[in-house]
N, C-alpha and C. Protein backbone atom coordinates (compact mmCIF):
# COMPACT_ATOMS: atom_id res chain seq x y z
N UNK A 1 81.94 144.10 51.56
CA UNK A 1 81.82 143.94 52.98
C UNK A 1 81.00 142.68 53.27
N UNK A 2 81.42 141.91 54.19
CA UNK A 2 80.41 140.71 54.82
C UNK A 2 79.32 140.98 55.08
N UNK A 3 78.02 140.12 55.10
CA UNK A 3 77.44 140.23 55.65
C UNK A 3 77.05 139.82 57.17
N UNK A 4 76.36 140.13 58.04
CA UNK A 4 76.75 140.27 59.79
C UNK A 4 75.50 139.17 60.23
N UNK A 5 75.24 138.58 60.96
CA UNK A 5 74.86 137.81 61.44
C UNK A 5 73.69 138.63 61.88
N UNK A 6 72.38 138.41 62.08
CA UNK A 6 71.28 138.25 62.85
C UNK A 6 71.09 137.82 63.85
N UNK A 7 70.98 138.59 64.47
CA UNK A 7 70.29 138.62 66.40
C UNK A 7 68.78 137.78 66.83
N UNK A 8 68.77 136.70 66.97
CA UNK A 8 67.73 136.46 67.89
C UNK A 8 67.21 136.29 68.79
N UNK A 9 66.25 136.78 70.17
CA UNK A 9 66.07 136.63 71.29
C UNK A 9 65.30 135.74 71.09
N UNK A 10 65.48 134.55 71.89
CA UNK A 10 64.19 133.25 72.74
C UNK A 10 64.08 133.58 73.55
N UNK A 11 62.56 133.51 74.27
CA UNK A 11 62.01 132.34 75.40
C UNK A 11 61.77 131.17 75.08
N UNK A 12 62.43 130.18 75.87
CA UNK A 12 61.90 128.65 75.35
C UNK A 12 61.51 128.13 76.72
N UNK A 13 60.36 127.33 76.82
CA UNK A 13 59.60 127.31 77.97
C UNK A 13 59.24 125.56 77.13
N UNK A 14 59.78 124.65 78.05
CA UNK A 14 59.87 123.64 77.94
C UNK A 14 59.75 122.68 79.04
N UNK A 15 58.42 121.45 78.63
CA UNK A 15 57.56 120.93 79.34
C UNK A 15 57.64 119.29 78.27
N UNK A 16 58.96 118.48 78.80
CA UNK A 16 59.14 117.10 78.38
C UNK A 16 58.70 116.45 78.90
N UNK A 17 57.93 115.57 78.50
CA UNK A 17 56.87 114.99 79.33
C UNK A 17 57.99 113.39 79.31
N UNK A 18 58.54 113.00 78.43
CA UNK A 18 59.57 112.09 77.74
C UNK A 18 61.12 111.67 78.77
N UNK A 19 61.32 113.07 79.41
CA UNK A 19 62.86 112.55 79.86
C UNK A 19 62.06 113.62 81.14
N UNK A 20 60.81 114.10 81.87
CA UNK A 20 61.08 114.49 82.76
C UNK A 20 61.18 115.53 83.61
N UNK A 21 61.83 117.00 81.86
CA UNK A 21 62.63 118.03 82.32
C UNK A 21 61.10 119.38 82.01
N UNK A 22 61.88 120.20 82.80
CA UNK A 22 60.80 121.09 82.55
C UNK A 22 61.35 122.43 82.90
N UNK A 23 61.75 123.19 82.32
CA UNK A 23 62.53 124.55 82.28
C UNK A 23 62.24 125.63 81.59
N UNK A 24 62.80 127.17 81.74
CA UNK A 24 62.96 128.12 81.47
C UNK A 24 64.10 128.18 80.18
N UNK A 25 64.58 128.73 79.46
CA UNK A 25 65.66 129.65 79.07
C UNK A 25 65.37 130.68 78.13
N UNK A 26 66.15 131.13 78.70
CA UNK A 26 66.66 132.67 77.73
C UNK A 26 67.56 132.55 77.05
N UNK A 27 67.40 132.60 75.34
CA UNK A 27 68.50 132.43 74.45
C UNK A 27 68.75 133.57 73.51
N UNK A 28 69.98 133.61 73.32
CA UNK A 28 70.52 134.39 72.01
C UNK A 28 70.93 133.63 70.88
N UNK A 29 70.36 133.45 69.63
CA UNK A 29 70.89 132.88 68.19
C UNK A 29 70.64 133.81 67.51
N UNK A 30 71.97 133.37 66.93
CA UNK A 30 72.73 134.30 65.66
C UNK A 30 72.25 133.76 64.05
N UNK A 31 72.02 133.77 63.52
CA UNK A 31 71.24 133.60 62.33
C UNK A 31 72.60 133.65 61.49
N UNK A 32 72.96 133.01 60.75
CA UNK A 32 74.05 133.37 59.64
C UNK A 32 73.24 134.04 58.73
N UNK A 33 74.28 134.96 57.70
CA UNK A 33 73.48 135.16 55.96
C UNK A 33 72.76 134.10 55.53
N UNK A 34 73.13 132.92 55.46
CA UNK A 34 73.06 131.79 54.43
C UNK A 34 71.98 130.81 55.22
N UNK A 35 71.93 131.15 56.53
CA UNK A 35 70.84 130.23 57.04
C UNK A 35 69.27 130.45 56.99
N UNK A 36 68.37 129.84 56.88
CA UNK A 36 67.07 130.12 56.86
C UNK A 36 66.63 129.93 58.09
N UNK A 37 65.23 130.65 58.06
CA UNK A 37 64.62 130.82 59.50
C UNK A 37 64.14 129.54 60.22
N UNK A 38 64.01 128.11 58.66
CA UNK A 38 63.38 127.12 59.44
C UNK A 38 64.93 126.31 60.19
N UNK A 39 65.98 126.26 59.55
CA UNK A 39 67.10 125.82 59.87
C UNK A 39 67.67 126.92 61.29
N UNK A 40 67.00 127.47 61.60
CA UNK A 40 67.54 128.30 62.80
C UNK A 40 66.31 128.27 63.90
N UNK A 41 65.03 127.65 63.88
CA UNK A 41 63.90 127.26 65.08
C UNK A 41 64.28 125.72 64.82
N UNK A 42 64.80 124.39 63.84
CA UNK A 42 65.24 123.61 64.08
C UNK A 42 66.30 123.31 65.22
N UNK A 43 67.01 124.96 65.00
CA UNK A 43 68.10 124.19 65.63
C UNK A 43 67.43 125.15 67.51
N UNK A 44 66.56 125.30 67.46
CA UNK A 44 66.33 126.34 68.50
C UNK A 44 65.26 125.16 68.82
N UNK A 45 64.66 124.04 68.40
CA UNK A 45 64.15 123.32 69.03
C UNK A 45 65.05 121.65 69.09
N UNK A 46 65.63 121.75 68.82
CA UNK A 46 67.28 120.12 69.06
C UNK A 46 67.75 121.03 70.58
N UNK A 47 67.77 122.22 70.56
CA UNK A 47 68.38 122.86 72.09
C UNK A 47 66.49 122.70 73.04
N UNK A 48 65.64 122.79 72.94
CA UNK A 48 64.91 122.28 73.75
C UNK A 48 64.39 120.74 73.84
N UNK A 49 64.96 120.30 72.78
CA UNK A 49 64.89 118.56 73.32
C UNK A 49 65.87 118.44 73.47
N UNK A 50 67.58 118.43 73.99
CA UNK A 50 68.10 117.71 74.40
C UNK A 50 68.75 118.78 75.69
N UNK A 51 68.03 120.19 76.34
CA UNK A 51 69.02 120.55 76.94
C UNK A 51 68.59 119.91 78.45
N UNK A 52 69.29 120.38 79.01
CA UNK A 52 69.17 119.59 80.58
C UNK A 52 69.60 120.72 81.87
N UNK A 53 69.14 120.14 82.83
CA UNK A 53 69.45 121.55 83.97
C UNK A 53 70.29 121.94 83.87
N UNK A 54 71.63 121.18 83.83
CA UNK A 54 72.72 121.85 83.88
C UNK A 54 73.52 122.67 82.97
N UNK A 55 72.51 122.87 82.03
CA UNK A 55 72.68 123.85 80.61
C UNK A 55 73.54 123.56 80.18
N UNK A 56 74.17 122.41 79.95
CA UNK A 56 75.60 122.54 79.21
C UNK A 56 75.88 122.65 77.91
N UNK A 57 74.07 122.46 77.12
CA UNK A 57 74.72 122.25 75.60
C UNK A 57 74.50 123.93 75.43
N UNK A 58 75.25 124.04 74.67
CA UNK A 58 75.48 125.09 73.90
C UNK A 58 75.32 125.82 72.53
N UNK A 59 74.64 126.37 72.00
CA UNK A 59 75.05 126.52 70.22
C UNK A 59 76.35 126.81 69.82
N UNK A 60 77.14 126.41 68.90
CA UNK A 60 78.12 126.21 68.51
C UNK A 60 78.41 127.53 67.13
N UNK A 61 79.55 127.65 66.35
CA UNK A 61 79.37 128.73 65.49
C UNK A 61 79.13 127.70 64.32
N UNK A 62 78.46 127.00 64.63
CA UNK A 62 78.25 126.30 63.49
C UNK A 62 78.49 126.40 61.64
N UNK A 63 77.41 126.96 61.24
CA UNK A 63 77.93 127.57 59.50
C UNK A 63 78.94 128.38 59.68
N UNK A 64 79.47 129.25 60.50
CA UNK A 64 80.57 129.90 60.35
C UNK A 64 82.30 128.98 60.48
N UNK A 65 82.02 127.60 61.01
CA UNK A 65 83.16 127.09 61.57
C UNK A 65 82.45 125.51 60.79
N UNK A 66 82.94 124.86 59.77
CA UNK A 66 82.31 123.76 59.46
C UNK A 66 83.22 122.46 60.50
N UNK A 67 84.14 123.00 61.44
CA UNK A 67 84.12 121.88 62.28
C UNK A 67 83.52 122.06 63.61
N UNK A 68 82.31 122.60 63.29
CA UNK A 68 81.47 123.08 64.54
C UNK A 68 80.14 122.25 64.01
N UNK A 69 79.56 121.31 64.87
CA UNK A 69 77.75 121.00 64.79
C UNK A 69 77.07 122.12 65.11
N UNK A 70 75.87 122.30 64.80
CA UNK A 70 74.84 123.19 65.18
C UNK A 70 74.50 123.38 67.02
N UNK A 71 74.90 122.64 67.27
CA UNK A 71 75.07 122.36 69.19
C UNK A 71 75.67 121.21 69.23
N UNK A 72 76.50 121.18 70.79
CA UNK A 72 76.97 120.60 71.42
C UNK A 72 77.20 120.27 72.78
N UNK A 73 77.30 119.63 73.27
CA UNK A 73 77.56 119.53 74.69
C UNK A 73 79.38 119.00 75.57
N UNK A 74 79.86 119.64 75.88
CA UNK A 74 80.92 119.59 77.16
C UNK A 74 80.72 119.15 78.52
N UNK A 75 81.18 118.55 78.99
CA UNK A 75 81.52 118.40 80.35
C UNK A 75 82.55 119.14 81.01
N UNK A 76 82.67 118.82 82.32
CA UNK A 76 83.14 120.16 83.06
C UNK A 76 84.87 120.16 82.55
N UNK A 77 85.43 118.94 82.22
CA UNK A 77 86.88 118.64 81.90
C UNK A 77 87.01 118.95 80.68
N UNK A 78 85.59 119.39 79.41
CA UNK A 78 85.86 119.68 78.07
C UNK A 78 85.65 118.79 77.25
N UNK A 79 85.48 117.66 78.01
CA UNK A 79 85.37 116.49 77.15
C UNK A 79 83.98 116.94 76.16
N UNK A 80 83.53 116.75 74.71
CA UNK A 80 82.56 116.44 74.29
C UNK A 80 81.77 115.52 73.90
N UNK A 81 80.84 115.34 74.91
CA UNK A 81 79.67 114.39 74.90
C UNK A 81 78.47 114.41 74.20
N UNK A 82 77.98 115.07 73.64
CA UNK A 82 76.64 115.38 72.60
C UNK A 82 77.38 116.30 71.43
N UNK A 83 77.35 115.43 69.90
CA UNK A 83 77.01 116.45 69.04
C UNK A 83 75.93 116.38 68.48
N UNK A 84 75.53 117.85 68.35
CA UNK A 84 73.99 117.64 67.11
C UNK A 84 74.11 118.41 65.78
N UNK A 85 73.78 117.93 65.03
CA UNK A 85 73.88 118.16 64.05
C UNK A 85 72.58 118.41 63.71
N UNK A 86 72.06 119.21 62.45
CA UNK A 86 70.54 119.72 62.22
C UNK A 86 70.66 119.74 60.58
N UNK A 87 69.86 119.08 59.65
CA UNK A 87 69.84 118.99 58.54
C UNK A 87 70.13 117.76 57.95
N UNK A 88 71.25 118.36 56.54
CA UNK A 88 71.23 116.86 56.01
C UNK A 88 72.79 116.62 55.99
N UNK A 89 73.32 116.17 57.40
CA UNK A 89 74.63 116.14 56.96
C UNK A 89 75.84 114.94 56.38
N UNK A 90 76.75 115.27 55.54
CA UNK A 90 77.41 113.97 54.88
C UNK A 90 78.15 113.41 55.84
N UNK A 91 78.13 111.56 54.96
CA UNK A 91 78.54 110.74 55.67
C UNK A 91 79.81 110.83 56.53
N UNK A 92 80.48 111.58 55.57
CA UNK A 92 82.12 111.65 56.76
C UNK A 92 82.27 112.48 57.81
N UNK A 93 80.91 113.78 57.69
CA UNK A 93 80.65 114.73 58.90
C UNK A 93 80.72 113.75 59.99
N UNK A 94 79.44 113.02 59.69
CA UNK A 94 79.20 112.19 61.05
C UNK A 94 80.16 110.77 61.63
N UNK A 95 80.82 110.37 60.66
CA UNK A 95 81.70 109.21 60.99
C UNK A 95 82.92 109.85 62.27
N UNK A 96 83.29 111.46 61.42
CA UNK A 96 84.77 112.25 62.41
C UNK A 96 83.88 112.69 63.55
N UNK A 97 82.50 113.02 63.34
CA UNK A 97 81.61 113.32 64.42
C UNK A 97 81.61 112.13 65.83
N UNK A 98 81.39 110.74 65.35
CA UNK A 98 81.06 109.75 66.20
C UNK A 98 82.42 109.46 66.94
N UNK A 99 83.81 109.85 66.01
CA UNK A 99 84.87 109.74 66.92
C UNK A 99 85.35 110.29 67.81
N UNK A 100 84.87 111.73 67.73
CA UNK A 100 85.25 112.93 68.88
C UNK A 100 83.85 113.05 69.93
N UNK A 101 82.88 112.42 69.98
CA UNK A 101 81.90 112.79 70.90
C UNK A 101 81.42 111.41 71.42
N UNK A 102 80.95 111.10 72.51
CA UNK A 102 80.45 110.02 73.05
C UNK A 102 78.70 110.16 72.33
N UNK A 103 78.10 110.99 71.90
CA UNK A 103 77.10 110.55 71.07
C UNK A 103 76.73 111.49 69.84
N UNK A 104 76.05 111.12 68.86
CA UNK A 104 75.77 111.75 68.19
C UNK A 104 74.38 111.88 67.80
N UNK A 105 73.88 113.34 67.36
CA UNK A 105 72.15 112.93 66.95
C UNK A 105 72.39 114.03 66.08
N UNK A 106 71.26 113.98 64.90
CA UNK A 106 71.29 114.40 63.67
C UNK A 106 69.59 114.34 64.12
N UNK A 107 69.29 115.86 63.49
CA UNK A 107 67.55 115.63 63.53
C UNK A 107 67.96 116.55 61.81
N UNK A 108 67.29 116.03 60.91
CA UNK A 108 67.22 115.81 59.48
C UNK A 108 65.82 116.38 59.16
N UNK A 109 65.38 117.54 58.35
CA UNK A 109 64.38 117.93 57.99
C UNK A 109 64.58 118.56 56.66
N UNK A 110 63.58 118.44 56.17
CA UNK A 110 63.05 119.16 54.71
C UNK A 110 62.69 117.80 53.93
N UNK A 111 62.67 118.16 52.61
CA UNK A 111 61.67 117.56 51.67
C UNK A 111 62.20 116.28 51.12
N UNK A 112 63.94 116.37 51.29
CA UNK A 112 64.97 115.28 50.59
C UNK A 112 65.61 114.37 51.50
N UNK A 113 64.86 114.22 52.88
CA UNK A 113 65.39 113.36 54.08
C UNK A 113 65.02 112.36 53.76
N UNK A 114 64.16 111.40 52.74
CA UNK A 114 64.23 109.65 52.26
C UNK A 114 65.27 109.77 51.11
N UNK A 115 65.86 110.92 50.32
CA UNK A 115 66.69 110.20 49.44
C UNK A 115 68.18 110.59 50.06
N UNK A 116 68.13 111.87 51.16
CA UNK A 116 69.51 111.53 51.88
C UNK A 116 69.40 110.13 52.29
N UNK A 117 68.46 109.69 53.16
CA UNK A 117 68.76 108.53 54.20
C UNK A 117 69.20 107.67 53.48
N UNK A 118 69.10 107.16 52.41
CA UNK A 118 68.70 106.39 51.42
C UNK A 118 70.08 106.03 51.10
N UNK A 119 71.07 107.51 51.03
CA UNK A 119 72.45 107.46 50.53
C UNK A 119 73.38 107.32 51.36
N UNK A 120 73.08 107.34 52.75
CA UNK A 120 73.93 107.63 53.97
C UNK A 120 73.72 106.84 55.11
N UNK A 121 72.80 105.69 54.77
CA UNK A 121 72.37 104.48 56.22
C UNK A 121 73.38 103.62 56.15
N UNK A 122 73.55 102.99 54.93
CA UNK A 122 74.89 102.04 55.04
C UNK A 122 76.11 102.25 55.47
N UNK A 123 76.31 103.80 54.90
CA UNK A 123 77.93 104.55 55.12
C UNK A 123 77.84 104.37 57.01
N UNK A 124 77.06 104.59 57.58
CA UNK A 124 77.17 105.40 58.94
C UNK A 124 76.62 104.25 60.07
N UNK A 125 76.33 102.97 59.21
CA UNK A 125 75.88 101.99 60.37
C UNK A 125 77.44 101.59 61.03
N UNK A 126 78.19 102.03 61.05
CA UNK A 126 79.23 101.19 61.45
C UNK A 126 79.55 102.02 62.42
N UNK A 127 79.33 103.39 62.59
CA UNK A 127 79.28 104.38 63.60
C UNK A 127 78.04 104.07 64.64
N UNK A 128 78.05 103.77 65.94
CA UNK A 128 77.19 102.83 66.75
C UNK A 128 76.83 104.06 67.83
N UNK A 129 77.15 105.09 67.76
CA UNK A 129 76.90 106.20 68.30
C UNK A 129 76.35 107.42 67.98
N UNK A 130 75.43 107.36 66.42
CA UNK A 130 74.94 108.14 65.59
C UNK A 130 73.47 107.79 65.54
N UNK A 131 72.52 108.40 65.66
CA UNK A 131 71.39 108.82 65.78
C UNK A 131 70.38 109.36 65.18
N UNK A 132 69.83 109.07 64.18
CA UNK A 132 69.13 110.31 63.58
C UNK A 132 67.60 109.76 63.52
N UNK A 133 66.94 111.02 63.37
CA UNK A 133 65.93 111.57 63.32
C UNK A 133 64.92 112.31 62.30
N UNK A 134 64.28 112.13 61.51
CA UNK A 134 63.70 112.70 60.54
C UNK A 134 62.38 113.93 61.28
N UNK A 135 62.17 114.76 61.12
CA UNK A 135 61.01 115.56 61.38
C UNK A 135 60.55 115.51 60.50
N UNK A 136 59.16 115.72 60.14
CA UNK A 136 57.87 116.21 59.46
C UNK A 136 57.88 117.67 58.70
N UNK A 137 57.69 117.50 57.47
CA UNK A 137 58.30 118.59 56.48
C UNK A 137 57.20 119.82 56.85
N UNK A 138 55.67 119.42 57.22
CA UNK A 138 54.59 120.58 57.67
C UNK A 138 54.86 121.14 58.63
N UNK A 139 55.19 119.82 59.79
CA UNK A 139 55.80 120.69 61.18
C UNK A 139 57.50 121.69 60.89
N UNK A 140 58.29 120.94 60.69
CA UNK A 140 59.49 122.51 60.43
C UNK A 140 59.31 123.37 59.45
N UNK A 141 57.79 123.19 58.75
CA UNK A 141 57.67 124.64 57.74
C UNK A 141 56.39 125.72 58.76
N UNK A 142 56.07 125.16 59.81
CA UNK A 142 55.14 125.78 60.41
C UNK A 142 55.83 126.15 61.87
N UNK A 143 57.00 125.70 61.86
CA UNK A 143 57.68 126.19 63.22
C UNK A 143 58.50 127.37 62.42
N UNK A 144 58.83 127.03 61.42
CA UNK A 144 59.57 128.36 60.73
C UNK A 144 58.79 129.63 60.83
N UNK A 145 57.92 129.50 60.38
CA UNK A 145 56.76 130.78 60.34
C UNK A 145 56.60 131.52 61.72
N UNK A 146 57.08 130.58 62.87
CA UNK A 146 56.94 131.50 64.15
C UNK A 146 57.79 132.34 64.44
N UNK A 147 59.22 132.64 63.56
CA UNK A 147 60.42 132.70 64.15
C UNK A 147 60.09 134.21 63.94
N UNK A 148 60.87 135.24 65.12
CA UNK A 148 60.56 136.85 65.43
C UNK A 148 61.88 136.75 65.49
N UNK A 149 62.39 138.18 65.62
CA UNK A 149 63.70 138.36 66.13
C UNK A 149 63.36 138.42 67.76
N UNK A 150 62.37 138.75 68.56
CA UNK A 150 61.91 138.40 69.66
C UNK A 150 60.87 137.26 69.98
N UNK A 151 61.15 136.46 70.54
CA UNK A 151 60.05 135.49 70.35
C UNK A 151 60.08 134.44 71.34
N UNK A 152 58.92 134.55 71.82
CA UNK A 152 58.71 133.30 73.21
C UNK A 152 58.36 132.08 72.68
N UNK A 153 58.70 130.81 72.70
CA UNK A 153 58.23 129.72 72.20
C UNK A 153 58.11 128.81 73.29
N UNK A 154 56.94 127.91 73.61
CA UNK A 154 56.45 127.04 74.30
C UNK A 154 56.30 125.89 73.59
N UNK A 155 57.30 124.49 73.83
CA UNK A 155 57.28 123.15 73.53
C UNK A 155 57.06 122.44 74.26
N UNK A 156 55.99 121.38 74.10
CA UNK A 156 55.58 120.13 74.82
C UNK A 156 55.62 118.80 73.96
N UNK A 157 56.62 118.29 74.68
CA UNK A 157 57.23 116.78 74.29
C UNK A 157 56.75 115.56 75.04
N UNK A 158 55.88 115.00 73.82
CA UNK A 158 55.44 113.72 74.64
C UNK A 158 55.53 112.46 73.47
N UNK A 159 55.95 111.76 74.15
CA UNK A 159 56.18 109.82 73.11
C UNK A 159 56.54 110.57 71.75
N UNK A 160 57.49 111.77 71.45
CA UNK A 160 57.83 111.57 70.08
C UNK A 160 57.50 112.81 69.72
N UNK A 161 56.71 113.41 70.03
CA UNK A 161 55.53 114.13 69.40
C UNK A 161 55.64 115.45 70.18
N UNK A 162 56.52 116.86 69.57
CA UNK A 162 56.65 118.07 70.13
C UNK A 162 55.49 119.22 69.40
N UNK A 163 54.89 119.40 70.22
CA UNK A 163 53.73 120.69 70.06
C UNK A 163 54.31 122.26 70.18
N UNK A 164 54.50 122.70 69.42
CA UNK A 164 55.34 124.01 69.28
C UNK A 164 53.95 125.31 68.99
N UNK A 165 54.36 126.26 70.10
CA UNK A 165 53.37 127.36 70.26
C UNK A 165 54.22 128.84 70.70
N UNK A 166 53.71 129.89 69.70
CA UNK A 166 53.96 131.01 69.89
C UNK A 166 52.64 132.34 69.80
N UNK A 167 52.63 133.43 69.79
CA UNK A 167 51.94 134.12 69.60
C UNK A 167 51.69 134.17 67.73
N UNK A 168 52.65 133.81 67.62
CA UNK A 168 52.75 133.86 65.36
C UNK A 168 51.84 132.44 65.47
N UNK A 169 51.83 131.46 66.14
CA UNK A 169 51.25 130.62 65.70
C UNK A 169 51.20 128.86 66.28
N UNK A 170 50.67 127.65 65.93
CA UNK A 170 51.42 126.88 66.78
C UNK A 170 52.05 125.55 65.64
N UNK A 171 52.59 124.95 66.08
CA UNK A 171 53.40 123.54 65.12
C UNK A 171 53.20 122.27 65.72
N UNK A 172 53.28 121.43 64.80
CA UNK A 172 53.04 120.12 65.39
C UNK A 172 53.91 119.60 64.75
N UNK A 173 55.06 118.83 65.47
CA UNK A 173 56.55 117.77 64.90
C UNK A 173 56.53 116.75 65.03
N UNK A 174 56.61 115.68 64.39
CA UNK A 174 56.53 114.29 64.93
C UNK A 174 58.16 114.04 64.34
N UNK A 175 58.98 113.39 65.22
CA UNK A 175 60.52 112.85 65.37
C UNK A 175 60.23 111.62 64.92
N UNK A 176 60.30 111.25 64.06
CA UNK A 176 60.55 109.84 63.64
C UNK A 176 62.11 109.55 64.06
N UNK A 177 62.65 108.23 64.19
CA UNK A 177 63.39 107.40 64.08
C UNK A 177 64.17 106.53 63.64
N UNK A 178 65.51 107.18 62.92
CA UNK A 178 65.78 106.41 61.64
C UNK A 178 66.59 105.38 61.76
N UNK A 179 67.34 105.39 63.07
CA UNK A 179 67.81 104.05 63.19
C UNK A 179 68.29 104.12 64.55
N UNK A 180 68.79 103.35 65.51
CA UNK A 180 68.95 103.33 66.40
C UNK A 180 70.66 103.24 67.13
N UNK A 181 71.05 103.79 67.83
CA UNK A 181 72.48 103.84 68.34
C UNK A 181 72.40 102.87 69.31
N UNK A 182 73.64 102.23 69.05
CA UNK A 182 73.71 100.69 69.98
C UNK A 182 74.77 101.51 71.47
């Protein structure tokens, strides 16, 4: 028999000091078997830096559907305008990625994000709509540790720099910048 997906309730209470926004939501993520808890508050904090009033991005079935990113965003006609991607993903993910979406961002964490980058900057400079991002290996091992199957999380985003706080505990992320989309 399969194994069934994991239920998670958010509060995400988000205070961007960066683009402005400052909101509520109430979320449901599904945890795959195969995913870990820090790869599932990664992707539960890429949805509080890039969502916007009009809620449009979405989590996607991501590991269950490998032509699914970890989130995405639609417009009202379907068109897709934001993919995100969370981890370390290969070069041709993101090349078929940059052709179907008007942008792309990749936020890249754990311990092997200088010898991915290392293998995958040249492949993907030619894609002018790809984005990525390295996090801080202390901060997504200390945002992991907050994750509940119920759980309120409070992020404050300022010049780069997201402060992550729960009752389990709090995180500090710094987003580096790995190259820039023209």
């Amino acid at each position: 028999m399969a194994l069934r997906a994991t239920i998670y309730k958010a509060e995400l209470n988000v205070a961007d000091n960066d683009r402005a926004y400052y909101g509520s939501h109430s979320l449901t993520l599904a945890r795959h078997p195969s995913e870990t808890e820090e790869r599932l508050m990664v992707r539960l904090l890429a949805y509080g830096l890039y969502v916007q009033s009009d809620e449009a991005l979405s989590f996607s079935r991501g590991l269950s559907d490998s032509d699914e990113p970890a989130l995405w965003e639609h417009d009202l006609g379907g068109n897709l305008l934001h993919w995100l991607e969370v981890g370390l993903p290969d070069d041709r993910r993101l090349i078929k990625a940059s052709g179907r979406a008007d942008k792309v961002t990749v936020l890249a964490y754990g311990r092997n994000v200088p010898v991915w980058w290392g293998g995958i900057k040249d492949k993907i400079s030619r894609a002018r709509n790809v984005q990525v991002y390295a996090l801080d290996v202390a901060g997504t091992d200390a945002l992991a540790a907050m994750a509940e199957r119920g759980m309120t999380i409070n992020l404050n985003v300022q010049d780069g720099t997201v402060w992550a706080s729960s009752e389990k505990g709090e995180a500090t992320i710094e987003l580096s910048l790995l190259n820039a989309a023209a």
